[in-house]
PDB file of N, CA and C in Angstrom:
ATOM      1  N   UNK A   1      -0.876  66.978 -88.557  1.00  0.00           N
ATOM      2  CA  UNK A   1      -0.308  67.788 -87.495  1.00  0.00           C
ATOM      3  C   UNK A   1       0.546  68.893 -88.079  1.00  0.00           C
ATOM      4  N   UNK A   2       0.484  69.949 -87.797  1.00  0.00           N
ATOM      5  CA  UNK A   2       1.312  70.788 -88.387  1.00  0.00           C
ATOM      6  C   UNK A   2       2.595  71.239 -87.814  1.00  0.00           C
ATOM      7  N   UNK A   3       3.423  71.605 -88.702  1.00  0.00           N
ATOM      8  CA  UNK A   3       5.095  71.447 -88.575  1.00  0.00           C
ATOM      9  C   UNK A   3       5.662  70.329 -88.778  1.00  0.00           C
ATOM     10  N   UNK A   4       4.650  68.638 -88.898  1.00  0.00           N
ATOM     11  CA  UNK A   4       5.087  67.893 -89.393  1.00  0.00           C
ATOM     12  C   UNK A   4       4.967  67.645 -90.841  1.00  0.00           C
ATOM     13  N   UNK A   5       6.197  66.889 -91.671  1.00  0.00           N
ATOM     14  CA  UNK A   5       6.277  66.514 -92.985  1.00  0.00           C
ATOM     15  C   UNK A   5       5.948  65.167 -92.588  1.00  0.00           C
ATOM     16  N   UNK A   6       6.245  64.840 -93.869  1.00  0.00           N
ATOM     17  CA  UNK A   6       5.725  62.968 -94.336  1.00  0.00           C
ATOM     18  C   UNK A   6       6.473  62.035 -93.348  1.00  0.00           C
ATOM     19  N   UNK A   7       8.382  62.618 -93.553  1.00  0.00           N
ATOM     20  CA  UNK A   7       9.027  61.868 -93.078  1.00  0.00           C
ATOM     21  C   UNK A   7       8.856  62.405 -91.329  1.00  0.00           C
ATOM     22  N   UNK A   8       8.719  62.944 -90.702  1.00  0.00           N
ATOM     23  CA  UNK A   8       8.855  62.838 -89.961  1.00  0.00           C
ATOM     24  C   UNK A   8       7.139  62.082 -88.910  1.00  0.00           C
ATOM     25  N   UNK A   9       6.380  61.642 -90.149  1.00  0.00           N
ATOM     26  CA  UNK A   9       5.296  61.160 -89.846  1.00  0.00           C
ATOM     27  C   UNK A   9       6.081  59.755 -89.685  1.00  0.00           C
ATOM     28  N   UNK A  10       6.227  59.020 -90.448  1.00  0.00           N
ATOM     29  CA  UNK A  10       6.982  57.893 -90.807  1.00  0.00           C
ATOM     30  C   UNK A  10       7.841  57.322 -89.538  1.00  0.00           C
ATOM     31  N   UNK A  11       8.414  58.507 -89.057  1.00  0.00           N
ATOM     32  CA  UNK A  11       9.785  58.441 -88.071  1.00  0.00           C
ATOM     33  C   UNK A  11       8.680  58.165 -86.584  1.00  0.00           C
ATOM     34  N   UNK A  12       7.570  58.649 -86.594  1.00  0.00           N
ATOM     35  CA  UNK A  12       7.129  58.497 -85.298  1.00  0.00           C
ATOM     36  C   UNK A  12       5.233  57.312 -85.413  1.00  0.00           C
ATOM     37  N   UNK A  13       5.945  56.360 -86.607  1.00  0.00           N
ATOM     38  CA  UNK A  13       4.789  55.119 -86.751  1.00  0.00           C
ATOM     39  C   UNK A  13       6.047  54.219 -86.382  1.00  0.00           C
ATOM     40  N   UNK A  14       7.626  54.571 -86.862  1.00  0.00           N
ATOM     41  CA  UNK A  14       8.472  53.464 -86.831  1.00  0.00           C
ATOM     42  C   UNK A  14       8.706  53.598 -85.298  1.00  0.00           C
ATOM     43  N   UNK A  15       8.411  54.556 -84.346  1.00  0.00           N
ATOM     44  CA  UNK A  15       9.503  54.798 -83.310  1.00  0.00           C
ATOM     45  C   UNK A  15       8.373  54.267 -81.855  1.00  0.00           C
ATOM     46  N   UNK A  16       6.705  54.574 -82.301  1.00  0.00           N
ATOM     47  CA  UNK A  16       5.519  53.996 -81.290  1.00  0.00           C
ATOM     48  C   UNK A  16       4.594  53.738 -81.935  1.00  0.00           C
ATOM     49  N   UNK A  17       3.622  53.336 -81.069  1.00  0.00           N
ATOM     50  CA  UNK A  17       2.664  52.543 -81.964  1.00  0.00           C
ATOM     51  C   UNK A  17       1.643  53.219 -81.921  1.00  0.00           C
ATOM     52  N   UNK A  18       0.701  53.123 -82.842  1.00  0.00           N
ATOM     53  CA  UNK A  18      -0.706  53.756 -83.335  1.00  0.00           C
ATOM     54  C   UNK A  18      -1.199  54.254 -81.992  1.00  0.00           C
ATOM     55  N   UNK A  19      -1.566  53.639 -80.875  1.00  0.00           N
ATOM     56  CA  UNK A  19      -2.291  54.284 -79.905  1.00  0.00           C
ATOM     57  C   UNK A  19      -1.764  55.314 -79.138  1.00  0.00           C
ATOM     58  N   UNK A  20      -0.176  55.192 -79.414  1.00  0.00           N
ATOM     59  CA  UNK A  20       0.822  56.252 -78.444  1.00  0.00           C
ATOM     60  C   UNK A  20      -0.064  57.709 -79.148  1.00  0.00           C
ATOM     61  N   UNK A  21       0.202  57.540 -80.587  1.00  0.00           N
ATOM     62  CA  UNK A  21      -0.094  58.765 -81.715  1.00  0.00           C
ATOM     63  C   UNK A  21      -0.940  59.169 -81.776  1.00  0.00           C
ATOM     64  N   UNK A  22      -2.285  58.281 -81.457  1.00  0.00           N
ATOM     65  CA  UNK A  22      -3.447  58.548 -81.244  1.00  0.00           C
ATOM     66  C   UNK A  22      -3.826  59.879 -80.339  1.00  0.00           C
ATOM     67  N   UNK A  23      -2.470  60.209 -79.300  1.00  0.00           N
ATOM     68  CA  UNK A  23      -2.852  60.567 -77.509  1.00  0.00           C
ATOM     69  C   UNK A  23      -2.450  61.867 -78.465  1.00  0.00           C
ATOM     70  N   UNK A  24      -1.582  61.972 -79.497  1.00  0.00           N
ATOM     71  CA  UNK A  24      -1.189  63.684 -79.862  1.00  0.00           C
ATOM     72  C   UNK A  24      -2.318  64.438 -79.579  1.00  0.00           C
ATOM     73  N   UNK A  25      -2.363  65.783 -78.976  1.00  0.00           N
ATOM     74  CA  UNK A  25      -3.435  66.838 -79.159  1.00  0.00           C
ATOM     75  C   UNK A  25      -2.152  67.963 -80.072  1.00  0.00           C
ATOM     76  N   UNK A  26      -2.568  68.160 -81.118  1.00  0.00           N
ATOM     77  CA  UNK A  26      -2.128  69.316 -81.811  1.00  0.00           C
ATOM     78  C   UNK A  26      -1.941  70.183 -81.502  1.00  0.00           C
ATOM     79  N   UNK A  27      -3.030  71.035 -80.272  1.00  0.00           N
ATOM     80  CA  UNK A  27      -2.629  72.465 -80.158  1.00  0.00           C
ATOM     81  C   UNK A  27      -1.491  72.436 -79.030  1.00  0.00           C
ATOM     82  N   UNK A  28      -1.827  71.419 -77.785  1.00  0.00           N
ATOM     83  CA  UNK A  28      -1.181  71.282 -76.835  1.00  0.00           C
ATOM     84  C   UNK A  28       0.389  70.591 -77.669  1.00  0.00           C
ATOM     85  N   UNK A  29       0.741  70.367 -78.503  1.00  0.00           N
ATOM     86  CA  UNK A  29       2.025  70.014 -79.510  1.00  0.00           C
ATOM     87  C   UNK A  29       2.421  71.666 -80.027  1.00  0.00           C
ATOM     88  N   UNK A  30       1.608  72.343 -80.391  1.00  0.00           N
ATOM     89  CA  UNK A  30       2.218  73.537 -80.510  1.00  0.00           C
ATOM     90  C   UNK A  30       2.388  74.421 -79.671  1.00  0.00           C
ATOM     91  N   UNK A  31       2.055  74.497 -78.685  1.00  0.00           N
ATOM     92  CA  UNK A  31       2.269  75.507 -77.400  1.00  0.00           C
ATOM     93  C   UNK A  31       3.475  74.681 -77.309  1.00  0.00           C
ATOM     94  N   UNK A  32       4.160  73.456 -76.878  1.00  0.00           N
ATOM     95  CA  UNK A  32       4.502  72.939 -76.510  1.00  0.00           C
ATOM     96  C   UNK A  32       6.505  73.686 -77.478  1.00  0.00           C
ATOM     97  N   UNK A  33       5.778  73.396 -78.859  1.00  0.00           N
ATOM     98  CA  UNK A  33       7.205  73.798 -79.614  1.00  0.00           C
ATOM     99  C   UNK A  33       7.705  75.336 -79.802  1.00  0.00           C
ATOM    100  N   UNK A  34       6.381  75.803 -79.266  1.00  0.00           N
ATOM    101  CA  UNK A  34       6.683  77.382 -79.404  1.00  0.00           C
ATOM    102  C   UNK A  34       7.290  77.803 -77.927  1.00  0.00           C
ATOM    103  N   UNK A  35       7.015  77.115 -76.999  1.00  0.00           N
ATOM    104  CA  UNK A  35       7.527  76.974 -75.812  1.00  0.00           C
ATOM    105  C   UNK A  35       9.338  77.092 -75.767  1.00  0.00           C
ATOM    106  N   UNK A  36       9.776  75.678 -76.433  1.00  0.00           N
ATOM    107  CA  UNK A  36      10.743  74.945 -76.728  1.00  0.00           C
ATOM    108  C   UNK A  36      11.717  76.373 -77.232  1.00  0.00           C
ATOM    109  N   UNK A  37      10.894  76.363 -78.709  1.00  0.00           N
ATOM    110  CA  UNK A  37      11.668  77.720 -79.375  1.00  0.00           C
ATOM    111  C   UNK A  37      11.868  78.829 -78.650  1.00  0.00           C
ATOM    112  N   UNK A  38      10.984  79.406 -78.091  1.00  0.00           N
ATOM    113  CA  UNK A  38      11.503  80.897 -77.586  1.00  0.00           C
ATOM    114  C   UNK A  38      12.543  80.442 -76.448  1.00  0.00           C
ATOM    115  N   UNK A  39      13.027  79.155 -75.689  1.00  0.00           N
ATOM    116  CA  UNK A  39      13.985  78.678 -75.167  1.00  0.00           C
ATOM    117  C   UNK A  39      15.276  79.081 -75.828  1.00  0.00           C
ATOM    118  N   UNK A  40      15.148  78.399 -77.093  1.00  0.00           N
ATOM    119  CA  UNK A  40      16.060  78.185 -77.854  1.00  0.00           C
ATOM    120  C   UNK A  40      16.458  76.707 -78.125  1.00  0.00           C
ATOM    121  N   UNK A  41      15.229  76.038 -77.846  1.00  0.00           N
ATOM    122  CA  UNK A  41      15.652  74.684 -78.206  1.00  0.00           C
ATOM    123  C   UNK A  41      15.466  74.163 -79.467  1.00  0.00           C
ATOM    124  N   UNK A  42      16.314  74.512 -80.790  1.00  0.00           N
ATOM    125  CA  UNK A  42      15.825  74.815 -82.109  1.00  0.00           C
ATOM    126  C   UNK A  42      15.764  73.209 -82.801  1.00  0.00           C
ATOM    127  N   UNK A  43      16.226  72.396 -81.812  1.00  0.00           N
ATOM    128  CA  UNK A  43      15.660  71.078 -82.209  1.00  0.00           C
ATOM    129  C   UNK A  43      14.563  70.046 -81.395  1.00  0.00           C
ATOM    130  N   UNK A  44      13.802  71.045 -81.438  1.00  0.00           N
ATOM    131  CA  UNK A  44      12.402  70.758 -80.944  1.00  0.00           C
ATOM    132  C   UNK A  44      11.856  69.489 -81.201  1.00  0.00           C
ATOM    133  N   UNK A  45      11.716  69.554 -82.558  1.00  0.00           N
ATOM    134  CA  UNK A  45      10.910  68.738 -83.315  1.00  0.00           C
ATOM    135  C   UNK A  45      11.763  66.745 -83.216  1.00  0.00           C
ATOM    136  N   UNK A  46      12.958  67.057 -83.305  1.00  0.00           N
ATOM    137  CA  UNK A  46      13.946  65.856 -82.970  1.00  0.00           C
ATOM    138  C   UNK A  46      13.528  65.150 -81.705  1.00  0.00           C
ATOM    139  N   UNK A  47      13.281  66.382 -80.246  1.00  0.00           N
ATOM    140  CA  UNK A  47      12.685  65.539 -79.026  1.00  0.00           C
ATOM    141  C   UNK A  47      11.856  65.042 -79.353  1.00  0.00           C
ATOM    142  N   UNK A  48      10.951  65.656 -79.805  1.00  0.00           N
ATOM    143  CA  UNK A  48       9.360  65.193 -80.354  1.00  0.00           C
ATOM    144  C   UNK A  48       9.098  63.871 -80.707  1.00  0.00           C
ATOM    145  N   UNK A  49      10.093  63.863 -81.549  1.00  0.00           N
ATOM    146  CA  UNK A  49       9.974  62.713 -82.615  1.00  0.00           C
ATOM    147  C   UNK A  49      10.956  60.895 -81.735  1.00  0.00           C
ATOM    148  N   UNK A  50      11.563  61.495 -80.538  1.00  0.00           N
ATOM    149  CA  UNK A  50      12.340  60.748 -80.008  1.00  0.00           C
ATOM    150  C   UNK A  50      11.688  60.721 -78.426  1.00  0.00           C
ATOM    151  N   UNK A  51      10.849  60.999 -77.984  1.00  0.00           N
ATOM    152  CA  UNK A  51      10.418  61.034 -76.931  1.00  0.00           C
ATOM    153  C   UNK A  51       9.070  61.478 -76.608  1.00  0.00           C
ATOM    154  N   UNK A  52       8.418  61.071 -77.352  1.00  0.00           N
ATOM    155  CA  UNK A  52       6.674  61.385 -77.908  1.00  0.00           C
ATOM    156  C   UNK A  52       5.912  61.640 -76.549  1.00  0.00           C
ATOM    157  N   UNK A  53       5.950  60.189 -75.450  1.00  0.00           N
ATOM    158  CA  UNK A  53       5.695  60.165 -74.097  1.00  0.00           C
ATOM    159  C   UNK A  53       5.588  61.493 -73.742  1.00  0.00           C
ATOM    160  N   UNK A  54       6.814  62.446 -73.363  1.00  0.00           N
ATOM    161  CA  UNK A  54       6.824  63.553 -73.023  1.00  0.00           C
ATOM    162  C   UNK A  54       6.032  64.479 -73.393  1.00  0.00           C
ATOM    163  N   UNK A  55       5.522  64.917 -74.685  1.00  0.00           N
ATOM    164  CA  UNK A  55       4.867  65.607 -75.290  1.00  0.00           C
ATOM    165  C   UNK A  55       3.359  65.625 -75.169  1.00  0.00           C
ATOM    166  N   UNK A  56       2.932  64.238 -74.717  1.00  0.00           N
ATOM    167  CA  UNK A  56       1.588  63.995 -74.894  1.00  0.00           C
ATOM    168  C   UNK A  56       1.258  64.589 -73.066  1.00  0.00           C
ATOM    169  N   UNK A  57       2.237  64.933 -72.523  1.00  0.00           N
ATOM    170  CA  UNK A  57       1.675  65.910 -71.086  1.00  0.00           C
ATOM    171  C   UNK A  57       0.758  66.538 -71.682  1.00  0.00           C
ATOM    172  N   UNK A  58      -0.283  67.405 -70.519  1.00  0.00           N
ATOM    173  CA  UNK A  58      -0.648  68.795 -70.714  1.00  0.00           C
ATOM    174  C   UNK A  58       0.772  69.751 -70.931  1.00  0.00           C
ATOM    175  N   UNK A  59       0.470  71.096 -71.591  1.00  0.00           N
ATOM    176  CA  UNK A  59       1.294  72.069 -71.501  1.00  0.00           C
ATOM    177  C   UNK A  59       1.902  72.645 -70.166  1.00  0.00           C
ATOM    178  N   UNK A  60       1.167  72.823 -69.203  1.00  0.00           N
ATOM    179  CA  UNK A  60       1.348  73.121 -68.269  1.00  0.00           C
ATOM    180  C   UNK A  60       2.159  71.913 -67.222  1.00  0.00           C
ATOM    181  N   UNK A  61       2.132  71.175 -67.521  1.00  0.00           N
ATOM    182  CA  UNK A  61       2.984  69.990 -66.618  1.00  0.00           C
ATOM    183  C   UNK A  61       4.280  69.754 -67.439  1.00  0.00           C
ATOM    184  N   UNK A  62       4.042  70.582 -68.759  1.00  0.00           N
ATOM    185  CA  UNK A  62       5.599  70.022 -69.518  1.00  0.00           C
ATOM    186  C   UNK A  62       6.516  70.743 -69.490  1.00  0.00           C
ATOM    187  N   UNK A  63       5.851  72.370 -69.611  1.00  0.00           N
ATOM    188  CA  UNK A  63       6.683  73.475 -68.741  1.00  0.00           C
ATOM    189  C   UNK A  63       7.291  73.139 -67.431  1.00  0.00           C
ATOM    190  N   UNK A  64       6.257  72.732 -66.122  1.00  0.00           N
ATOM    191  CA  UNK A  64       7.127  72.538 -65.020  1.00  0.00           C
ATOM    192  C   UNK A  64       8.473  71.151 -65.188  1.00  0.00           C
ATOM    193  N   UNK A  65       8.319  70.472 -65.725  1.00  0.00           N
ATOM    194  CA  UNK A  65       8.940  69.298 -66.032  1.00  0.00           C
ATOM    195  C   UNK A  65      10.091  70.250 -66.498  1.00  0.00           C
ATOM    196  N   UNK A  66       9.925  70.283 -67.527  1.00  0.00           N
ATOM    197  CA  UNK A  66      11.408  71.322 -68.409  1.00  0.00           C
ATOM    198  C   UNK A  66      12.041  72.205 -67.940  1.00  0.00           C
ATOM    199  N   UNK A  67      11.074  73.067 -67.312  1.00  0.00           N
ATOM    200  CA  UNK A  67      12.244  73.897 -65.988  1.00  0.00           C
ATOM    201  C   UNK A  67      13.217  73.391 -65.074  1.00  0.00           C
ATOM    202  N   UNK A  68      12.080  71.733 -64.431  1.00  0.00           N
ATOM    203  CA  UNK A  68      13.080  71.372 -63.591  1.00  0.00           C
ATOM    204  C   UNK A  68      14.591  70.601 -64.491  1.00  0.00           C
ATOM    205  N   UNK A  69      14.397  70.286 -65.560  1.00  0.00           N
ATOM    206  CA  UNK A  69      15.474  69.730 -66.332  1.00  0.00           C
ATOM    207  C   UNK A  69      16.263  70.769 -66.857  1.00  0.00           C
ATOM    208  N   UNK A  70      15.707  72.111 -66.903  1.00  0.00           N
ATOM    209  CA  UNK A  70      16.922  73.560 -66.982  1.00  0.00           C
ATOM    210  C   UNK A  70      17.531  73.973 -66.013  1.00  0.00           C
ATOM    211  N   UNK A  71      16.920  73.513 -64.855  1.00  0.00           N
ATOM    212  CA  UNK A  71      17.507  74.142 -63.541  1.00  0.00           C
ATOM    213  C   UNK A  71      18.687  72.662 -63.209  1.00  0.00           C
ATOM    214  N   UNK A  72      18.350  71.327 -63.754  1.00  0.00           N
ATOM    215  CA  UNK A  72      19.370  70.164 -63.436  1.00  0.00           C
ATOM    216  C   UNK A  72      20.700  71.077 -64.131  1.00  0.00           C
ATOM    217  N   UNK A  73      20.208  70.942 -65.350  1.00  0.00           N
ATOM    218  CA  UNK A  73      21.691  71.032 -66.759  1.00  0.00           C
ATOM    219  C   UNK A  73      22.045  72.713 -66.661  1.00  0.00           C
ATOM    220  N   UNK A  74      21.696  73.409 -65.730  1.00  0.00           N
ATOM    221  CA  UNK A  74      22.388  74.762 -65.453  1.00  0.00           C
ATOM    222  C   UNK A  74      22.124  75.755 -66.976  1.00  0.00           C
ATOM    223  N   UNK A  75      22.755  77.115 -67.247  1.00  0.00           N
ATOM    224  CA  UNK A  75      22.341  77.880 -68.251  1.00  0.00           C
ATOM    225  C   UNK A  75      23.255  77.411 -69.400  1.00  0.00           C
ATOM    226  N   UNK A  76      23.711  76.050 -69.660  1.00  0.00           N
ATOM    227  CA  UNK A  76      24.230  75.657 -70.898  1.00  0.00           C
ATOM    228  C   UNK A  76      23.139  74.165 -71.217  1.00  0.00           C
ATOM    229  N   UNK A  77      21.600  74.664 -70.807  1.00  0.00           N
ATOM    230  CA  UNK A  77      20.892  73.157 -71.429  1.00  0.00           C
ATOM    231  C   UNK A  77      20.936  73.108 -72.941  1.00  0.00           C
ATOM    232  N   UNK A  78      20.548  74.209 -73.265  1.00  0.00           N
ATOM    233  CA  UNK A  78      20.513  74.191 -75.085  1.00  0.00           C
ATOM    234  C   UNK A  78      21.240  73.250 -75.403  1.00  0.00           C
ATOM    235  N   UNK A  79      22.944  73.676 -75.008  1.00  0.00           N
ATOM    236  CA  UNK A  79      23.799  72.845 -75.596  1.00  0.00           C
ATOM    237  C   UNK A  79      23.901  71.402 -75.034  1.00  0.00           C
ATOM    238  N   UNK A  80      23.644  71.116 -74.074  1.00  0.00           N
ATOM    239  CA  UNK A  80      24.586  69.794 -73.054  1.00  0.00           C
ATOM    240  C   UNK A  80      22.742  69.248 -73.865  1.00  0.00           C
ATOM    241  N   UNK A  81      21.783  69.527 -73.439  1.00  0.00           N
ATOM    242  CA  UNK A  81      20.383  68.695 -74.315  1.00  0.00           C
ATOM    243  C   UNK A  81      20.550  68.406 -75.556  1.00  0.00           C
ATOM    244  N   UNK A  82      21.181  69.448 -76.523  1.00  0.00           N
ATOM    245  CA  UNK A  82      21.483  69.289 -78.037  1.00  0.00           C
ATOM    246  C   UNK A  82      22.460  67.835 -78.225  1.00  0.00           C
ATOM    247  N   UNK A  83      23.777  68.081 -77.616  1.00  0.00           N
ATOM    248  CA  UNK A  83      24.621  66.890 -77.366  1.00  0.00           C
ATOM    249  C   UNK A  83      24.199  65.747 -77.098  1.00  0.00           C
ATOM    250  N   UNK A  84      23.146  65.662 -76.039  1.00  0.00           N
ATOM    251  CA  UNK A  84      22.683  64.198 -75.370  1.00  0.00           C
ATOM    252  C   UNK A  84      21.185  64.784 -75.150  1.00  0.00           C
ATOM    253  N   UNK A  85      20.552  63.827 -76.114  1.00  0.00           N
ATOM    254  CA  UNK A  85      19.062  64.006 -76.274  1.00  0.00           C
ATOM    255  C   UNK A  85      18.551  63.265 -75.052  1.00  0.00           C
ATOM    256  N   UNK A  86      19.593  61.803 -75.065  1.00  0.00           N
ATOM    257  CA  UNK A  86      18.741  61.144 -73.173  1.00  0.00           C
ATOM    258  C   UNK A  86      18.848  61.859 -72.246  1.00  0.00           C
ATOM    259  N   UNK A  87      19.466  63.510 -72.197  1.00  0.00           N
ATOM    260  CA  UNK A  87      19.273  64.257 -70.866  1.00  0.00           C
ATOM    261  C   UNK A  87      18.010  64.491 -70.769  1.00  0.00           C
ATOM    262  N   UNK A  88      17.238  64.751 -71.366  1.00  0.00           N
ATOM    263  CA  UNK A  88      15.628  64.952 -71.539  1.00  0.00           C
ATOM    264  C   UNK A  88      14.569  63.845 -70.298  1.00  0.00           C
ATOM    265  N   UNK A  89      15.090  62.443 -70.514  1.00  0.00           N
ATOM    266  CA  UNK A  89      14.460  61.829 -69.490  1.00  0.00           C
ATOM    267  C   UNK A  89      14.659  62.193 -67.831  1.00  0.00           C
ATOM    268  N   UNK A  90      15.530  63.539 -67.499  1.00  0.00           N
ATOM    269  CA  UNK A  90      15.674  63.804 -66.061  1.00  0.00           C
ATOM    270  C   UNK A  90      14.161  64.821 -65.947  1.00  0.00           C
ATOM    271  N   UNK A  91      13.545  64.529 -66.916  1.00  0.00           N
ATOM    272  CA  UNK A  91      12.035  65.188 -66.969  1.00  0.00           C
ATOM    273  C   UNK A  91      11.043  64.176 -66.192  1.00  0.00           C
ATOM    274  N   UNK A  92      11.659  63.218 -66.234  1.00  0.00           N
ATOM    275  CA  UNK A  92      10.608  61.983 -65.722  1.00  0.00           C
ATOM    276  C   UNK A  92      11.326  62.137 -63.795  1.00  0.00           C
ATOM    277  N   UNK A  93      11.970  62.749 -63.700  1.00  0.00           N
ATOM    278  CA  UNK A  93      12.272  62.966 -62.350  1.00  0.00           C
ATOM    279  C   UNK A  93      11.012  63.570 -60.919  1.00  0.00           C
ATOM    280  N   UNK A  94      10.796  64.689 -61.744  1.00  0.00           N
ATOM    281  CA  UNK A  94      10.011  65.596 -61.102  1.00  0.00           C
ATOM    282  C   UNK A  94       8.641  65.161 -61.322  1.00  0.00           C
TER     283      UNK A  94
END
């Protein structure tokens, strides 16, 4: 997968299991972080690796999801998401 290293391969065999990893689609993982980034969510790769579930959406359902979790946490998500990575599950809301 690209943008991933070894360890962060490692971090997501210890964190789900083979079939979760199986569901990755690569390109839909990179729309997904280039998404993230032009946000400014420069620890992209940390959700990723901590909340895999989320990622394995289509692109288009992970965008609406994430909006509605920018529009919860107001124009300081960067930060209040950076602080508390479990704000991320108010994605499972919508």
């Amino acid at each position: 997968m690209s943008g991933l290293n070894e360890i962060d391969i490692k971090i997501l065999k210890e964190n789900f299991d083979e079939d979760l990893i199986k569901q990755i689609n690569p390109e839909n993982i990179s729309k997904i972080f280039a998404y993230l980034n032009s946000n400014g969510v420069y620890y992209f790769k940390d959700l990723f690796l901590n909340s895999l579930d989320l990622f394995l959406y289509p692109y288009d359902v992970f965008i609406k999801k994430f909006e509605h979790l920018k529009n919860v946490l107001g124009d300081e998500f960067v930060e209040k998401l950076g602080a508390d990575s479990s704000l991320i599950e108010i994605m499972y809301e919508n």
